[in-house]
N, C-alpha and C. Protein backbone atom coordinates (compact mmCIF):
# COMPACT_ATOMS: atom_id res chain seq x y z
N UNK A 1 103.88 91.29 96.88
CA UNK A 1 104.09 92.69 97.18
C UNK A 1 103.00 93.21 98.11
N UNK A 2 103.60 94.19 98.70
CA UNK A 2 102.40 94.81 100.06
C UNK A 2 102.01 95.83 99.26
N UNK A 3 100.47 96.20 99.73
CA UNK A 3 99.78 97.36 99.00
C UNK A 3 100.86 98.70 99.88
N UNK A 4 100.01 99.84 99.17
CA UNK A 4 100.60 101.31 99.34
C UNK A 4 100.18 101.23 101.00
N UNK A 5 100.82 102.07 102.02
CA UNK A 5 99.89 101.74 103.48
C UNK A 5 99.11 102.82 103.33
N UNK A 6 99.08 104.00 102.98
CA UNK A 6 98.19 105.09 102.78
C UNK A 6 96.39 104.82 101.77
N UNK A 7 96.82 103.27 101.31
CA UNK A 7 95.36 103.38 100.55
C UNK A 7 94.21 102.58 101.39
N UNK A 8 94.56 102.75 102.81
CA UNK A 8 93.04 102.70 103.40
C UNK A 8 92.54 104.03 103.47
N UNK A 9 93.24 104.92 103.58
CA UNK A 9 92.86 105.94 104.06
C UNK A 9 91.51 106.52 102.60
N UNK A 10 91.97 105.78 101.39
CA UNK A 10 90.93 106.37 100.82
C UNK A 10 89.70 105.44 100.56
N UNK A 11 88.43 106.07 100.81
CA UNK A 11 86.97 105.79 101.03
C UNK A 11 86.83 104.60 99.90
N UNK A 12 86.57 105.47 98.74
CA UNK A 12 86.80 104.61 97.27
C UNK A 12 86.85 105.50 96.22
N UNK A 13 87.07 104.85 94.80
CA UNK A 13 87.70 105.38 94.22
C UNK A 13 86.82 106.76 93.71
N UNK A 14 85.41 106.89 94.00
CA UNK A 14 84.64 107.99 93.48
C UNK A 14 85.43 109.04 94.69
N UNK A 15 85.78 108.86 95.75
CA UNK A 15 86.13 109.96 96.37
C UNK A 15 87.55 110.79 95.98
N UNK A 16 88.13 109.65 94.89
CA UNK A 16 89.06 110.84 94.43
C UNK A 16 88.98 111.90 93.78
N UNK A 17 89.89 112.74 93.35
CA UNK A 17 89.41 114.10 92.65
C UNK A 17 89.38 114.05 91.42
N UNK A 18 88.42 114.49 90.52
CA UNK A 18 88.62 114.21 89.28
C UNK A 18 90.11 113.98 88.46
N UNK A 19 90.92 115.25 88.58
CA UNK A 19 92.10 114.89 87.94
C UNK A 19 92.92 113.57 88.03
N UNK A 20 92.51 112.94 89.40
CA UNK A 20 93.01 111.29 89.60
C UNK A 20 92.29 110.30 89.16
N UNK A 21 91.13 110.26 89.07
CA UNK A 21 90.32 109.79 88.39
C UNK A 21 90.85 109.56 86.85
N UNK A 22 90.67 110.90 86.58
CA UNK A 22 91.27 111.07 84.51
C UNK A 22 92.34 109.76 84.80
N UNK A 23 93.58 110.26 85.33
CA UNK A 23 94.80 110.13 85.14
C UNK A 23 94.90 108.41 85.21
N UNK A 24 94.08 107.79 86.51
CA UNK A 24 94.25 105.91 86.62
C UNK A 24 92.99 105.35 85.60
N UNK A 25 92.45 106.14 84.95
CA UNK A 25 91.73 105.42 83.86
C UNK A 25 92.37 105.25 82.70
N UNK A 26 93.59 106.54 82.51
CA UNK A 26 94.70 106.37 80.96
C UNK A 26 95.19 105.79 81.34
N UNK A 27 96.31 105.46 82.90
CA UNK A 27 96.98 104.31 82.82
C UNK A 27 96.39 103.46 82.24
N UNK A 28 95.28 102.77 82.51
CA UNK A 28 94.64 101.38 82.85
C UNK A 28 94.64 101.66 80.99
N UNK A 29 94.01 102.73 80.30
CA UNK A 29 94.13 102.55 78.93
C UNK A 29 95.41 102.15 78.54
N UNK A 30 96.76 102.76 78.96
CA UNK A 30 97.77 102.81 78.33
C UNK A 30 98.13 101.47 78.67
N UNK A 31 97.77 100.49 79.57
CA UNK A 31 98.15 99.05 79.81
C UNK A 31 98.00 98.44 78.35
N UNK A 32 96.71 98.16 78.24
CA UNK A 32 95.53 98.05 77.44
C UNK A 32 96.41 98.04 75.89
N UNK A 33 97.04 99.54 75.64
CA UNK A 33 97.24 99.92 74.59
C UNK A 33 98.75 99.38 74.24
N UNK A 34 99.29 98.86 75.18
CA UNK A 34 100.79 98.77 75.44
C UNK A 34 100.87 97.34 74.74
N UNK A 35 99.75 96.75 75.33
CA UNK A 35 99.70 95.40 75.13
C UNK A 35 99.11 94.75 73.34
N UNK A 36 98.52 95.60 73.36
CA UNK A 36 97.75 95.31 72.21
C UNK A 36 98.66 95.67 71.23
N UNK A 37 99.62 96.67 70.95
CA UNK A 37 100.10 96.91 69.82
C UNK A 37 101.75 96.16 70.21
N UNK A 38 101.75 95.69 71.53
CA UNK A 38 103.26 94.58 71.54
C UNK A 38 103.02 93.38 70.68
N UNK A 39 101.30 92.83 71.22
CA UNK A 39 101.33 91.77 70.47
C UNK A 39 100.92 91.36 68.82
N UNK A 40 100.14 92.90 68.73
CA UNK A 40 99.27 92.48 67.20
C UNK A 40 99.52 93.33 66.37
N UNK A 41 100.72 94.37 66.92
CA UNK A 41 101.50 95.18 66.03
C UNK A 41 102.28 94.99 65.21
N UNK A 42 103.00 95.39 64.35
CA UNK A 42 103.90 95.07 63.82
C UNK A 42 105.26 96.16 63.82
N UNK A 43 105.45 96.20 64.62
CA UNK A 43 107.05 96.67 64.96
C UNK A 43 108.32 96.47 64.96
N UNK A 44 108.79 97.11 64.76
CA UNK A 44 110.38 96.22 64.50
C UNK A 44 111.17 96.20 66.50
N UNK A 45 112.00 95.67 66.84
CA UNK A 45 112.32 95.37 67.83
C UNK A 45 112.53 96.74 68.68
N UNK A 46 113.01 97.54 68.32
CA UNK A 46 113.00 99.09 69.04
C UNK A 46 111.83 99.34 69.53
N UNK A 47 110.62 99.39 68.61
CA UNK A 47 109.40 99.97 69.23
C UNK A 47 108.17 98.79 70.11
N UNK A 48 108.77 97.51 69.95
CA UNK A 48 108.44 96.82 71.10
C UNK A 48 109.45 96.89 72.50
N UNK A 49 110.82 97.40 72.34
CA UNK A 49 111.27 97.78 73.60
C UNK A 49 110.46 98.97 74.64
N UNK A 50 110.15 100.03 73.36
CA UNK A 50 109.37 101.02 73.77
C UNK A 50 107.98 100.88 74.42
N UNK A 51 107.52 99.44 73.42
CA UNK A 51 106.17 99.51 74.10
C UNK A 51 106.24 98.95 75.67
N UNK A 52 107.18 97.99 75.38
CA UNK A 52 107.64 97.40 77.13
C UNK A 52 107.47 98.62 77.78
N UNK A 53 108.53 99.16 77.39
CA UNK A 53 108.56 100.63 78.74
C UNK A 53 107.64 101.09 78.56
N UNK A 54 106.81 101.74 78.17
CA UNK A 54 105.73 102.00 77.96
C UNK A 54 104.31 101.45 78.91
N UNK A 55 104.67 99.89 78.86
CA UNK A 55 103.77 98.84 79.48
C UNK A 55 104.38 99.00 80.82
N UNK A 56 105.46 99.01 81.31
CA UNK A 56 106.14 99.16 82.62
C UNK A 56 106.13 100.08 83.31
N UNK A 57 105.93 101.73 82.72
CA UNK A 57 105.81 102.67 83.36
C UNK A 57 104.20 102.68 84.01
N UNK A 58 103.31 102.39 83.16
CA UNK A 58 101.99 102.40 82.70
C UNK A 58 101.21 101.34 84.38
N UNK A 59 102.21 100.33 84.53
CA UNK A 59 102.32 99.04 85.57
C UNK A 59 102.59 99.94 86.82
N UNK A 60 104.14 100.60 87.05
CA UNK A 60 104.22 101.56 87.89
C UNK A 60 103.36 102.28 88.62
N UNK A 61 103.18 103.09 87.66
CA UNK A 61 101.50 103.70 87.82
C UNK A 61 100.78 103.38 88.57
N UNK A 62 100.09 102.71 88.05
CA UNK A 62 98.81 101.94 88.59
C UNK A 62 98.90 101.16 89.80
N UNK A 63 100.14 100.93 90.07
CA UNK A 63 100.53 100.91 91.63
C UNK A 63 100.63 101.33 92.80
N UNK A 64 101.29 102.52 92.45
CA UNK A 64 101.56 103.76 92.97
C UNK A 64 100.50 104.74 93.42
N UNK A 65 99.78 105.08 92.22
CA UNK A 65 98.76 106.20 91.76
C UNK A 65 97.61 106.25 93.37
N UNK A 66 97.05 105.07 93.35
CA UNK A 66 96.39 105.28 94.99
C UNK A 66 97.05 105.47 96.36
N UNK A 67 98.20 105.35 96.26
CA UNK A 67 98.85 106.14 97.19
C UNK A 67 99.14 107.45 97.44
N UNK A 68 98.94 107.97 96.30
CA UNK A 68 99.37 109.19 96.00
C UNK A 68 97.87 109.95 96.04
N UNK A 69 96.86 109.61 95.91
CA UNK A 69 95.59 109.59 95.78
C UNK A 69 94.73 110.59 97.24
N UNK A 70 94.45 111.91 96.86
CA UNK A 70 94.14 112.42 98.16
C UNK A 70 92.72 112.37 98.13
N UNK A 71 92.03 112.56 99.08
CA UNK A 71 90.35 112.80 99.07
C UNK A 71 89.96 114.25 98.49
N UNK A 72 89.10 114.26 97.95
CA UNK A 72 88.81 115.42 97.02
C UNK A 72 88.39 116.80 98.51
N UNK A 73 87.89 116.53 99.49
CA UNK A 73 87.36 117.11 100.11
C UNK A 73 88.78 117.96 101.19
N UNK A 74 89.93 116.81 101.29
CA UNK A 74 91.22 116.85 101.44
C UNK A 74 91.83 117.91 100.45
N UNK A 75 91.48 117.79 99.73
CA UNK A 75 92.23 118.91 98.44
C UNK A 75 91.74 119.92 98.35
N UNK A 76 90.38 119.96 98.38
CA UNK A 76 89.29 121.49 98.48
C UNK A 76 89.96 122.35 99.57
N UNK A 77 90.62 121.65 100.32
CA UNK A 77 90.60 122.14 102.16
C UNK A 77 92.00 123.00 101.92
N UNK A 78 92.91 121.68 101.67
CA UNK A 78 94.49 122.51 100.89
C UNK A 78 94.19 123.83 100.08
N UNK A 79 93.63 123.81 98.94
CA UNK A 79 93.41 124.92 98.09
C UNK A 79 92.95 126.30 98.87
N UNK A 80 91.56 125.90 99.73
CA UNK A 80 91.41 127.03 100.04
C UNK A 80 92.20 127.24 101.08
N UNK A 81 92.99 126.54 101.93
CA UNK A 81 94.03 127.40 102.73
C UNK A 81 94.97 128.20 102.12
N UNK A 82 95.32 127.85 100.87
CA UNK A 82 96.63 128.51 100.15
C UNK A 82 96.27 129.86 99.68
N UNK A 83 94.68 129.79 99.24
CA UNK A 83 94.48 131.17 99.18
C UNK A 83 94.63 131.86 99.96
C-alpha cells in the first residue's frame, strides 16, 4: 500500500495539534486493547466479531489519521480567519 500523499507535508508528529495528537495515541491504544481482549479474553463469538471491528476500524485509523493531520500553526491561521 502507498502512504497518504499529503503526509510529507507534515514536519513531525509534535507539529500536530493537540487534539490529533490525543486522538492517534487512543487509536494506537484501541489496537492494543482490541487485541488483547480478542486473544486473552473470554468472549463468546459475537464480541470477538466486535472486537475485530473494533481492531479494524482502530487499523483504519491509524492510516488515515496523518493525512488528515493539519499543522497546528495551519489551524491557528484557519481559526483566526473565521473569526
Amino acid at each position: 500500500m502507498k502512504l497518504p500523499s499529503n503526509l510529507s507535508k507534515l514536519e513531525t508528529f509534535s507539529s500536530w495539534p493537540a487534539n490529533y495528537r490525543f486522538a492517534y495515541a487512543m487509536v494506537i491504544v484501541g489496537i492494543f486493547v482490541c487485541l488483547g481482549f480478542f486473544f486473552f479474553g473470554n468472549q463468546p463469538a459475537e464480541g470477538k466479531v466486535l472486537l475485530g471491528l473494533g481492531f479494524i476500524v482502530c487499523l483504519v485509523l491509524g492510516w488515515f489519521m496523518p493525512s488528515w493531520a493539519i499543522d497546528e500553526k495551519e489551524e491557528k491561521a484557519r481559526r483566526a480567519w473565521r473569526k
